[in-house]
Each structure stands twice: as C-alpha cells, then as structure tokens.
C-alpha atoms as a PDB file:
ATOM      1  CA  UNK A   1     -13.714  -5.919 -48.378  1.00  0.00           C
ATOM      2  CA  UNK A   2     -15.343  -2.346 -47.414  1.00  0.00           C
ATOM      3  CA  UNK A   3     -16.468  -4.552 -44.212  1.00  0.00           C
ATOM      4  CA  UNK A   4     -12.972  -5.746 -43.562  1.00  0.00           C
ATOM      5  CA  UNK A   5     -11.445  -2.571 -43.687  1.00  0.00           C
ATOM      6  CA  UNK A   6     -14.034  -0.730 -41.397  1.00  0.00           C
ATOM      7  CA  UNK A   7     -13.730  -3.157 -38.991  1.00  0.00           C
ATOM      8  CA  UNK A   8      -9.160  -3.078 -38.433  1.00  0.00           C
ATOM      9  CA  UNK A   9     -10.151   1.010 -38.840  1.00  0.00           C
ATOM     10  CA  UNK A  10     -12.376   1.068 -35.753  1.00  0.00           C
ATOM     11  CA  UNK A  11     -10.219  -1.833 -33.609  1.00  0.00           C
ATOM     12  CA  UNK A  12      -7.294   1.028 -34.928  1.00  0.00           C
ATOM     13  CA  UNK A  13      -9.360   3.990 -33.272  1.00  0.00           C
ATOM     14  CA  UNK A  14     -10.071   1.861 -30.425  1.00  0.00           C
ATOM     15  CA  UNK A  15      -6.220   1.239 -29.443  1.00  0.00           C
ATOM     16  CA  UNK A  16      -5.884   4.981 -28.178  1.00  0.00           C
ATOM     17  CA  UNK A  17      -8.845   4.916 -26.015  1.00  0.00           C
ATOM     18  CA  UNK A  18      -8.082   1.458 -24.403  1.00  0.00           C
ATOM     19  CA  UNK A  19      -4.580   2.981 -23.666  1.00  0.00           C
ATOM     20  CA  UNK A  20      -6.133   5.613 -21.996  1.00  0.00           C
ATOM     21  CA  UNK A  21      -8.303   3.819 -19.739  1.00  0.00           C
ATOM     22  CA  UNK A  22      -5.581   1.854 -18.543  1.00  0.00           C
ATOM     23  CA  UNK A  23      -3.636   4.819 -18.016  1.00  0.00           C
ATOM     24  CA  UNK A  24      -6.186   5.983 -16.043  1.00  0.00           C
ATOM     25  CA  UNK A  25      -6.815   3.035 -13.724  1.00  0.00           C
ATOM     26  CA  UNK A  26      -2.944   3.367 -12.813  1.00  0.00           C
ATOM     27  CA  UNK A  27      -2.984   6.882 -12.486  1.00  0.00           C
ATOM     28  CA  UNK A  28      -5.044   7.626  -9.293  1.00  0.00           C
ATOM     29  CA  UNK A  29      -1.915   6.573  -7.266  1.00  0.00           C
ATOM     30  CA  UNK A  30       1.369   7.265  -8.953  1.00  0.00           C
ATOM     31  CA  UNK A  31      -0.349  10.790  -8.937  1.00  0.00           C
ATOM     32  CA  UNK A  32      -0.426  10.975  -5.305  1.00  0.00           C
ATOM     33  CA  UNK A  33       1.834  12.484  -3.245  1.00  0.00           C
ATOM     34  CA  UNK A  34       5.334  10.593  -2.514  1.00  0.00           C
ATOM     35  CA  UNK A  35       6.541   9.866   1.224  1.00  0.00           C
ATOM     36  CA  UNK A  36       9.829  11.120  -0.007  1.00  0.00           C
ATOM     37  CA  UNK A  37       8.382  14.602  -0.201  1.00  0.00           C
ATOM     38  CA  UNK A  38       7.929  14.752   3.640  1.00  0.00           C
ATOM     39  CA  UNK A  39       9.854  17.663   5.339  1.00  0.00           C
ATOM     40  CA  UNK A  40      11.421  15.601   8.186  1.00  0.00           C
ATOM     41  CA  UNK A  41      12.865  18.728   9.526  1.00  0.00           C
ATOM     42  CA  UNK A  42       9.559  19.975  10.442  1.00  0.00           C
ATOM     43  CA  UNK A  43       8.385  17.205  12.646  1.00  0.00           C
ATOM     44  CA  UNK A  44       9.918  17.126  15.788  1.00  0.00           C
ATOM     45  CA  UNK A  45       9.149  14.228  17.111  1.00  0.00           C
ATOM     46  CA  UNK A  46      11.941  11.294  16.442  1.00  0.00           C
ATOM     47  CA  UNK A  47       9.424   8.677  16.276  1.00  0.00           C
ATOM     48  CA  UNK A  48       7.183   9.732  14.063  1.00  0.00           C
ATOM     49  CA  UNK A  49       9.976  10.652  11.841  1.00  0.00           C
ATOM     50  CA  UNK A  50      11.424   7.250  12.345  1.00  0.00           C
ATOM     51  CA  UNK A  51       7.679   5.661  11.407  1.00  0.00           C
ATOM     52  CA  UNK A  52       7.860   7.444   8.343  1.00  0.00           C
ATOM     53  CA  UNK A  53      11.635   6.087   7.162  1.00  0.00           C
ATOM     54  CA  UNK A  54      10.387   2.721   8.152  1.00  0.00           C
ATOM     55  CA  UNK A  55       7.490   2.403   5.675  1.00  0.00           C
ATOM     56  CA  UNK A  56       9.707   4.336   3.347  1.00  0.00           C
ATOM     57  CA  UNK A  57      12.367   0.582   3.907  1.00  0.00           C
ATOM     58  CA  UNK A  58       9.079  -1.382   3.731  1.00  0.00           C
ATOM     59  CA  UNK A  59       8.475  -0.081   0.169  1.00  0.00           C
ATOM     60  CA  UNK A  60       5.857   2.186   0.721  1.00  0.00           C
ATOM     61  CA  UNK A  61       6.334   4.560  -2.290  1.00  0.00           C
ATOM     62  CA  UNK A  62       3.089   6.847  -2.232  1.00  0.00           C
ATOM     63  CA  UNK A  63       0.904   7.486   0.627  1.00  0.00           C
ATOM     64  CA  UNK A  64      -2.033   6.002  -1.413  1.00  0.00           C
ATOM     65  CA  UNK A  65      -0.044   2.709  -0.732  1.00  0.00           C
ATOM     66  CA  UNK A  66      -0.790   2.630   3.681  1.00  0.00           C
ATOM     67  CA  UNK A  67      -3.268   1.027   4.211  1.00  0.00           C
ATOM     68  CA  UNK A  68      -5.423   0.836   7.733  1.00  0.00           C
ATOM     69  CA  UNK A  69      -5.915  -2.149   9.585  1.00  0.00           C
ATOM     70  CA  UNK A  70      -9.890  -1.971  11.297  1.00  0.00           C
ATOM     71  CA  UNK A  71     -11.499  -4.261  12.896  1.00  0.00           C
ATOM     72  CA  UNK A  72     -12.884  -6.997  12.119  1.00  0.00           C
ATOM     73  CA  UNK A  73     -15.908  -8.540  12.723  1.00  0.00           C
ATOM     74  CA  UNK A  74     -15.329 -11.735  11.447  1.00  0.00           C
ATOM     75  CA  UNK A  75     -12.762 -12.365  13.748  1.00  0.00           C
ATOM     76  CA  UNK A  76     -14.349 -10.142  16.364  1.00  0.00           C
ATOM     77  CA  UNK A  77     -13.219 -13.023  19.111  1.00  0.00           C
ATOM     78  CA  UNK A  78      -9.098 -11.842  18.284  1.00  0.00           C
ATOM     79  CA  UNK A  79     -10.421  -8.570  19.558  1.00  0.00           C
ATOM     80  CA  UNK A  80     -10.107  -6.909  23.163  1.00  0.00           C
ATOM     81  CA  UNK A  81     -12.421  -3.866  23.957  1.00  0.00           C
ATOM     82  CA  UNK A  82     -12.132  -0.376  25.384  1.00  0.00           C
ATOM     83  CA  UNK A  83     -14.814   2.185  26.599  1.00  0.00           C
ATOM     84  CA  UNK A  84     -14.447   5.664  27.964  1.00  0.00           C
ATOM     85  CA  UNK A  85     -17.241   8.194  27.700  1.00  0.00           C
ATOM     86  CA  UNK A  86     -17.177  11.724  28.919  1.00  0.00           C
ATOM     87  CA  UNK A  87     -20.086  14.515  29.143  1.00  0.00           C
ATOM     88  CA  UNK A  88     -20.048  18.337  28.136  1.00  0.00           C
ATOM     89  CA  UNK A  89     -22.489  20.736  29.181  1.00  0.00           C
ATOM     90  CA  UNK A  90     -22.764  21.764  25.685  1.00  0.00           C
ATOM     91  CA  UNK A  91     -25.520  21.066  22.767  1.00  0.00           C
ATOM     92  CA  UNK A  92     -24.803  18.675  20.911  1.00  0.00           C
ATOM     93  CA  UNK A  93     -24.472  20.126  17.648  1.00  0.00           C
ATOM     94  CA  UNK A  94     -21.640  22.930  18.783  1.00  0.00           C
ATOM     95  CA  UNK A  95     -19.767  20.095  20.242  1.00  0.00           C
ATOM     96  CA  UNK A  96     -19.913  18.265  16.786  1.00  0.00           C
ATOM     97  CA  UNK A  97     -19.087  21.196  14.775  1.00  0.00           C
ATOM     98  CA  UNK A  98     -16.038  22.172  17.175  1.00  0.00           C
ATOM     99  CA  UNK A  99     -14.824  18.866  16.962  1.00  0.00           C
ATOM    100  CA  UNK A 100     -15.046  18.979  13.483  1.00  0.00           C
ATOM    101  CA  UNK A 101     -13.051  21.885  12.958  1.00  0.00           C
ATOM    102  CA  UNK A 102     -10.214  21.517  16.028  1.00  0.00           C
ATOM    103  CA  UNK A 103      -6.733  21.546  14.539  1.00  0.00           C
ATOM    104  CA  UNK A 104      -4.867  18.370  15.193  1.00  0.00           C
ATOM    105  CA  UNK A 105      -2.180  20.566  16.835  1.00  0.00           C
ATOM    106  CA  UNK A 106      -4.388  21.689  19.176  1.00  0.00           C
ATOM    107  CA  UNK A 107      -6.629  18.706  19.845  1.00  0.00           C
ATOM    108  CA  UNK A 108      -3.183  16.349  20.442  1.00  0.00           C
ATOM    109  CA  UNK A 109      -1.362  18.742  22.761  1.00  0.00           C
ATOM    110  CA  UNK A 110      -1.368  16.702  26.268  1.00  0.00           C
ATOM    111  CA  UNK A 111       1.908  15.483  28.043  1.00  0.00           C
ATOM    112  CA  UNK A 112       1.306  12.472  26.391  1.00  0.00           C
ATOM    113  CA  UNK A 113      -0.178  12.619  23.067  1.00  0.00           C
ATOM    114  CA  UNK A 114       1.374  15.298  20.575  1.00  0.00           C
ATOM    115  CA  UNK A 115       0.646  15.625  16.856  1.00  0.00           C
ATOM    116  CA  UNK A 116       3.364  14.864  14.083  1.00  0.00           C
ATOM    117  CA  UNK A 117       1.981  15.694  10.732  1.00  0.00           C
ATOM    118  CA  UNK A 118      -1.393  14.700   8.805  1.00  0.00           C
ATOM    119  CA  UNK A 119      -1.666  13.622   4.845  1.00  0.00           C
ATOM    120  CA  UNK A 120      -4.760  14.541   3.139  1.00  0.00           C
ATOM    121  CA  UNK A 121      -5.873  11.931   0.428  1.00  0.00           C
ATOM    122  CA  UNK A 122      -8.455  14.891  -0.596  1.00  0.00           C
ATOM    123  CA  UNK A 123      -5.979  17.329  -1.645  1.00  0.00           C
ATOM    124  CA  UNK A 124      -3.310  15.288  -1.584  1.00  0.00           C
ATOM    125  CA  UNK A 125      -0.706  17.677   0.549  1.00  0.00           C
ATOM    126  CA  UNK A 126       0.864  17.064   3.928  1.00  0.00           C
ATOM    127  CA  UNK A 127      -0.250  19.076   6.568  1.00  0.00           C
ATOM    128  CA  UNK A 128       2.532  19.891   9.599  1.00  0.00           C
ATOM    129  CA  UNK A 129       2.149  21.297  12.780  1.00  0.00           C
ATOM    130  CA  UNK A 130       2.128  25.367  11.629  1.00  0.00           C
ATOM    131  CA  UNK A 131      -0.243  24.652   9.036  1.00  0.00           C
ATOM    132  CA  UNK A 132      -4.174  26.006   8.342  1.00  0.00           C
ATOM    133  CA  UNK A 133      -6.477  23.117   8.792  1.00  0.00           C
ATOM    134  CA  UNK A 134      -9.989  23.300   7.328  1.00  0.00           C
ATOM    135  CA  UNK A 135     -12.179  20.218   9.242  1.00  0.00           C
ATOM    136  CA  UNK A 136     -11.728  16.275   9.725  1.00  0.00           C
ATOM    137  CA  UNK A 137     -12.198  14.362   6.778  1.00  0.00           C
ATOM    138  CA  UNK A 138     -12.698  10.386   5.293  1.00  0.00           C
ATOM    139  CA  UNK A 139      -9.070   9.367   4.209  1.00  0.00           C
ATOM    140  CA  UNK A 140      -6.661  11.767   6.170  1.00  0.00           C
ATOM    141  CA  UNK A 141      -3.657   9.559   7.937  1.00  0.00           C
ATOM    142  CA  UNK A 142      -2.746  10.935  11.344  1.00  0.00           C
ATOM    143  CA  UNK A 143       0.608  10.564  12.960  1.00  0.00           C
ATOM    144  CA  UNK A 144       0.958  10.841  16.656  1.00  0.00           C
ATOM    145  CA  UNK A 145       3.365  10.372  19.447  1.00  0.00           C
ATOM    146  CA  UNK A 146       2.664   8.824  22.579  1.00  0.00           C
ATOM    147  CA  UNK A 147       5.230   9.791  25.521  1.00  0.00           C
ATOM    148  CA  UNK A 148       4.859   7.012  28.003  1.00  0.00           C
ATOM    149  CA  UNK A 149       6.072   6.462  31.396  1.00  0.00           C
ATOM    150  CA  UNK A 150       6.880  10.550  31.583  1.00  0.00           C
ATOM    151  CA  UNK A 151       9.063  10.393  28.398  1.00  0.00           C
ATOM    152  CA  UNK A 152      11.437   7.428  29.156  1.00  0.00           C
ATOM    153  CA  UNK A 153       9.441   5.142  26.050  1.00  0.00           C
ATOM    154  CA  UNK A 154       8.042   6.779  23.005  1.00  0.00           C
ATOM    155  CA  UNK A 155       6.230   5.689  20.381  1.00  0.00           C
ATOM    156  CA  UNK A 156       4.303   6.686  17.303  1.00  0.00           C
ATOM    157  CA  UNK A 157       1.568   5.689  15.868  1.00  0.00           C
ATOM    158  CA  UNK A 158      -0.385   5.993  12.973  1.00  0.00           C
ATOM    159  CA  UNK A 159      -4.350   6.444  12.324  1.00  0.00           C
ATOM    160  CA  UNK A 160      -6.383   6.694   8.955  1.00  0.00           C
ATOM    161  CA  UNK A 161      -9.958   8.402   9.250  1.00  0.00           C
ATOM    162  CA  UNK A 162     -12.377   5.883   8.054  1.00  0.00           C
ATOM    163  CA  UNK A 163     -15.588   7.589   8.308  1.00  0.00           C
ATOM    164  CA  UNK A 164     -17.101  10.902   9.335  1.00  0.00           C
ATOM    165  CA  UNK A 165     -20.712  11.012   9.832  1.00  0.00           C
ATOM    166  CA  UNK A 166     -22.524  14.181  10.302  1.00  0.00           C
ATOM    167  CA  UNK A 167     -25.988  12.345  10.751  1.00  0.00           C
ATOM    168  CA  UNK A 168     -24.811  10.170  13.825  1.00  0.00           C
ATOM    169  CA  UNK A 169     -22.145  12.404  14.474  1.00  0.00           C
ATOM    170  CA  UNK A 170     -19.487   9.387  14.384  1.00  0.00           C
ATOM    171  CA  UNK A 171     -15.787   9.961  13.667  1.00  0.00           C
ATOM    172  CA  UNK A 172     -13.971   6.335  12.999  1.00  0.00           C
ATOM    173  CA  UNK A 173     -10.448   5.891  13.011  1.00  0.00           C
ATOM    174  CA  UNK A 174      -8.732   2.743  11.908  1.00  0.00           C
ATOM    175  CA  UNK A 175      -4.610   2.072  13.141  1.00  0.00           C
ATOM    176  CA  UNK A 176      -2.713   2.402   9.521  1.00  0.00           C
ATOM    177  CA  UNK A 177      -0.792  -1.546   9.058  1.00  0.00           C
ATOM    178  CA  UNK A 178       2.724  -2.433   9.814  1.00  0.00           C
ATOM    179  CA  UNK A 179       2.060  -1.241  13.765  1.00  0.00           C
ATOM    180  CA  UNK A 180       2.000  -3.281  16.573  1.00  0.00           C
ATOM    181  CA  UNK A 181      -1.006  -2.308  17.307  1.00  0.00           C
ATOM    182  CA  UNK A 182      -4.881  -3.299  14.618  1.00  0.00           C
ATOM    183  CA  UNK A 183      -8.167  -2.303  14.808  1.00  0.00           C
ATOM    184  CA  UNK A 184     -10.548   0.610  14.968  1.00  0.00           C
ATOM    185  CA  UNK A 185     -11.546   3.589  17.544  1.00  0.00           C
ATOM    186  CA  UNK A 186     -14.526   5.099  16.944  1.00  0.00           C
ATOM    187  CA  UNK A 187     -15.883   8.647  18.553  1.00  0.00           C
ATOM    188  CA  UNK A 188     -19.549   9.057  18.748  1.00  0.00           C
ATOM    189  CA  UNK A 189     -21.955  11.909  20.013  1.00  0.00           C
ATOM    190  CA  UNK A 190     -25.085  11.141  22.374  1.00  0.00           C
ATOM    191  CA  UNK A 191     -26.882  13.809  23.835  1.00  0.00           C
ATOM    192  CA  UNK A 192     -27.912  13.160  27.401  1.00  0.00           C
ATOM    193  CA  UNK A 193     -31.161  13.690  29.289  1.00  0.00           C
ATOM    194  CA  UNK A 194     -30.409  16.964  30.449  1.00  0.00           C
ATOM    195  CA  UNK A 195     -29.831  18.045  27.081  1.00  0.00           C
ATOM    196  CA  UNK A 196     -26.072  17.916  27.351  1.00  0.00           C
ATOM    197  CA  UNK A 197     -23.460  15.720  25.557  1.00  0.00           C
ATOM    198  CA  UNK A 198     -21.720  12.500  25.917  1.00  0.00           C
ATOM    199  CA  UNK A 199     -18.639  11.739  24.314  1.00  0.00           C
ATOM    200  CA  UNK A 200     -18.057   8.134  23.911  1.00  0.00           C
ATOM    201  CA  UNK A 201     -14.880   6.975  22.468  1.00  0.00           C
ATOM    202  CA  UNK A 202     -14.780   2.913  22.206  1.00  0.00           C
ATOM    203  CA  UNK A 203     -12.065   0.655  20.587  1.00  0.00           C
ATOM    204  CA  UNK A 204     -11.855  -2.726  19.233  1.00  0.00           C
ATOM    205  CA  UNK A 205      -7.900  -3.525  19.221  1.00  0.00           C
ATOM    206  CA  UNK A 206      -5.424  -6.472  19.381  1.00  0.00           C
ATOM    207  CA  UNK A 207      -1.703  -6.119  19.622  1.00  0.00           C
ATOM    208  CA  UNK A 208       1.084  -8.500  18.440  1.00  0.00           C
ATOM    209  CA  UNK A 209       2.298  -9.145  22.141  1.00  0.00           C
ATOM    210  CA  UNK A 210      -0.908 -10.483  23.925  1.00  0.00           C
ATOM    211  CA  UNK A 211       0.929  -9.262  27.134  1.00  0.00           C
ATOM    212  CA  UNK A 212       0.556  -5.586  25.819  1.00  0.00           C
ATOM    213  CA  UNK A 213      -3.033  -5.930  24.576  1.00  0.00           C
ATOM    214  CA  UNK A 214      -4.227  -7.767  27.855  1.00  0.00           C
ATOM    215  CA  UNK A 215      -1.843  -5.014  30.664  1.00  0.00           C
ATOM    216  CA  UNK A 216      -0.467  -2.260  28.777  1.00  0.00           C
ATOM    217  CA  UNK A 217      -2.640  -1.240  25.974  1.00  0.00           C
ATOM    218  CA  UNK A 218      -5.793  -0.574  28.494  1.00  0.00           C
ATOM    219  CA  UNK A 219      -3.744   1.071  30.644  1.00  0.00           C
ATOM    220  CA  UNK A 220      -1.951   3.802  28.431  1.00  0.00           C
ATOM    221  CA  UNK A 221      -5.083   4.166  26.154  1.00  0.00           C
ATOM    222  CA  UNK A 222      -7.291   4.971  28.838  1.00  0.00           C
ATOM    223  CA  UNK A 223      -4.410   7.775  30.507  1.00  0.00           C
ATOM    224  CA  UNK A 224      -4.224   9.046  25.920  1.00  0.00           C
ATOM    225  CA  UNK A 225      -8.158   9.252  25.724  1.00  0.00           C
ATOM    226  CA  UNK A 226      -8.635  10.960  29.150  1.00  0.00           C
ATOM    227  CA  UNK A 227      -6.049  13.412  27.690  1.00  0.00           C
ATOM    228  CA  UNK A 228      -7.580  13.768  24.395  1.00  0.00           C
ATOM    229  CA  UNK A 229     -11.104  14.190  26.171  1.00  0.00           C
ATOM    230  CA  UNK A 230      -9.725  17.151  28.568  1.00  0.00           C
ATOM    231  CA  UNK A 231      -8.409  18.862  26.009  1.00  0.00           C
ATOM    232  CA  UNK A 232     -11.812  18.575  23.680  1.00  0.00           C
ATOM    233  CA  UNK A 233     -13.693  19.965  26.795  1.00  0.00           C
ATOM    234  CA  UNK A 234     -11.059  23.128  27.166  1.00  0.00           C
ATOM    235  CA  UNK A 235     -10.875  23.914  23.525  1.00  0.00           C
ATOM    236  CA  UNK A 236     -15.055  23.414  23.182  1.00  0.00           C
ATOM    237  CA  UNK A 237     -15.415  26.028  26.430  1.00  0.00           C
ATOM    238  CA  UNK A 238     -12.952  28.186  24.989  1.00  0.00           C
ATOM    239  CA  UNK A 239     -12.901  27.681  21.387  1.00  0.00           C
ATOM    240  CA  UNK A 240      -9.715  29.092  19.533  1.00  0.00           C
ATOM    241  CA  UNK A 241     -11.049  31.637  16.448  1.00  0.00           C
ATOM    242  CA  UNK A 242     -10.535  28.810  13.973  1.00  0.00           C
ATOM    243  CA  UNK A 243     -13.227  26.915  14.965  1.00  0.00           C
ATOM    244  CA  UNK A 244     -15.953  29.214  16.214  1.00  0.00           C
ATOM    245  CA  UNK A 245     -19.118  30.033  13.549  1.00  0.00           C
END
C-alpha cells in the first residue's frame, strides 16, 4: 500500500514539471516579437511595407514563423548561377571587420538597392533605418527594395542571414519564402597575391517565372551587387566612426 501511494505521489509531482516542459517547447516563439508591432510609418519604402502586410494575410503571426528558402543541393539542377567578384586594396582582415560592422543603412544606399528595416532573432527587436546597429549576425531577416528600370518597377525583397563565419570570413544569405525569387547568396573573403582582397559574392537562385530567372534576374542582380560592391569599397576607404577599431 506504502508502494502504491508513493508511486500516484511522485506521477502527482511529476504533472507540474511535464507542464512546464511543454510550456517551454512552445514558448521560444509565441515569445518572439509579433509582425504587428512593426512601425510602418517608419519605413518608407511602399514595398517593403506592402511585403510585410502580405505575410501578415498569409498568417505569419511572429517573425520566428518566416522561414528562408536556400538552396538546395539536392535539387542543385533547378538552380541557375551567378558570380561577381571584386578586389580592395585592403588586408583582408580590416575588410572583414568593416564589413562586419557596416550599418545596413549605409551598406544598401545605391540608386537601386535601399534598406527597409532588419529583425534581430538575437534580441528579438526590429531595427529601422535611424537605428544603432552593433555587427551582422546568424538569424537577422533583411528587407530591401530594389528600384528597377530608374524607379518605374519596385520591388522588395526579403533575406535571412544563414551563417557568419569569422574563420573563412563567409557571410550567407538565404531569400526568406513566399518570394518569387529561392535560394542562397553567399559573400566570401580571399586575399589575393598581392596581399589585397577579393570579394566574391556568388548565388545559387531559381525564380517562379523561368523567363525572369533565365533574362532578368542576371541582369538586375549583377547592376544590385555592382552597387552593393561600390558602396563596400567607399565605406571600407572611408569608414564612417561606427565601424572603425
């Protein structure tokens, strides 16, 4: 009988700290922040603002509920490719550390390219374009807007940082799902012969129309990068106070 009622006391004691595992499993993303808690007023791009509202009518409730679309490579044959490299006559440690540290307001300011906001999954707060940034990390979701054909089409995209690698100073970006567009860019340091750097950005995409991926993707992603690459090699000659050591 003693038995008996030992064991129902310890399956008793057991019931609160079941409950609170559970609780616990759930908890990681209904703790997050909300996309309802976005300050649409301070983004000024209409796109991006409109990308939010549609995964808000998709039923995206918290931001731990995007999810990125890489690529593949079991189905690496769906895939197009893109290359573009670019070299710095700086070390290649300054140029990683910069890079590191550039605000996305500053590293997206072309004619083409401008920054929209940024979510941080490691302190869970969304970052707009007036706001102090720290450095790039795994698990922040970028939204951009690209101005094409001199502002008569824009559109805006998101990006989730996948991986940042301070050994082979790789930054990986994956396109966040529900876009037109899937798959992964990834930015990677070399340093050249003469002791300078090489910036190498390559992407493995594919795009709902196949008439976009094959003619307009390459084009407009090569004119982006070019634009992102200029304005890594004016902010890494003159680098703002933010980022310097």
């Amino acid at each position: 009988m003693k038995k008996q009622i030992f064991k129902s006391t310890s399956l008793f004691n057991l019931k609160p700290i079941v409950f609170f595992c559970i609780l616990s499993l759930g908890y990681s993303c209904f703790a997050q922040l909300s996309l309802n808690s976005i300050d649409l007023n301070r983004i000024s791009q209409k796109k991006v603002r409109n990308l939010v509202k549609k995964h808000q009518l998709d039923g995206v409730e918290f931001f731990c509920d995007l999810k990125s679309s890489c690529y593949s490579e079991q189905d690496s044959f769906t895939y197009s490719f893109h290359s573009s490299s670019k070299t710095i006559k700086e070390k290649i440690q300054n140029v990683w550390n910069i890079i590191k540290r550039i605000k996305p307001r500053d590293e997206y300011r072309g004619k083409m390219v401008s920054f929209g906001l940024l979510y941080s999954s490691k302190t869970d707060r969304v970052l707009y374009k007036d706001d102090d940034y720290q450095e790039i990390e795994e698990g922040e979701i970028i939204f951009l807007n690209l101005k094409l054909l001199g502002g008569i089409k824009n559109i805006a995209v998101a990006l989730e940082v996948t991986k940042v690698d301070d050994e082979s100073k790789t930054i990986q970006l994956c396109y966040l799902n529900n876009g037109m567009t899937e798959g992964t860019q990834q930015i990677k340091l070399s340093e050249s012969t003469d002791g300078n750097t090489v910036i190498c950005q390559e992407t493995r995409y594919r795009n709902i129309s196949k008439f976009r991926e094959r003619w307009l993707y390459p084009l407009f992603h090569q004119k982006a990068v070019s634009e992102l690459h200029q304005n890594l090699c004016l902010l890494i000659e003159n680098p703002p106070n933010s980022v310097k050591n």
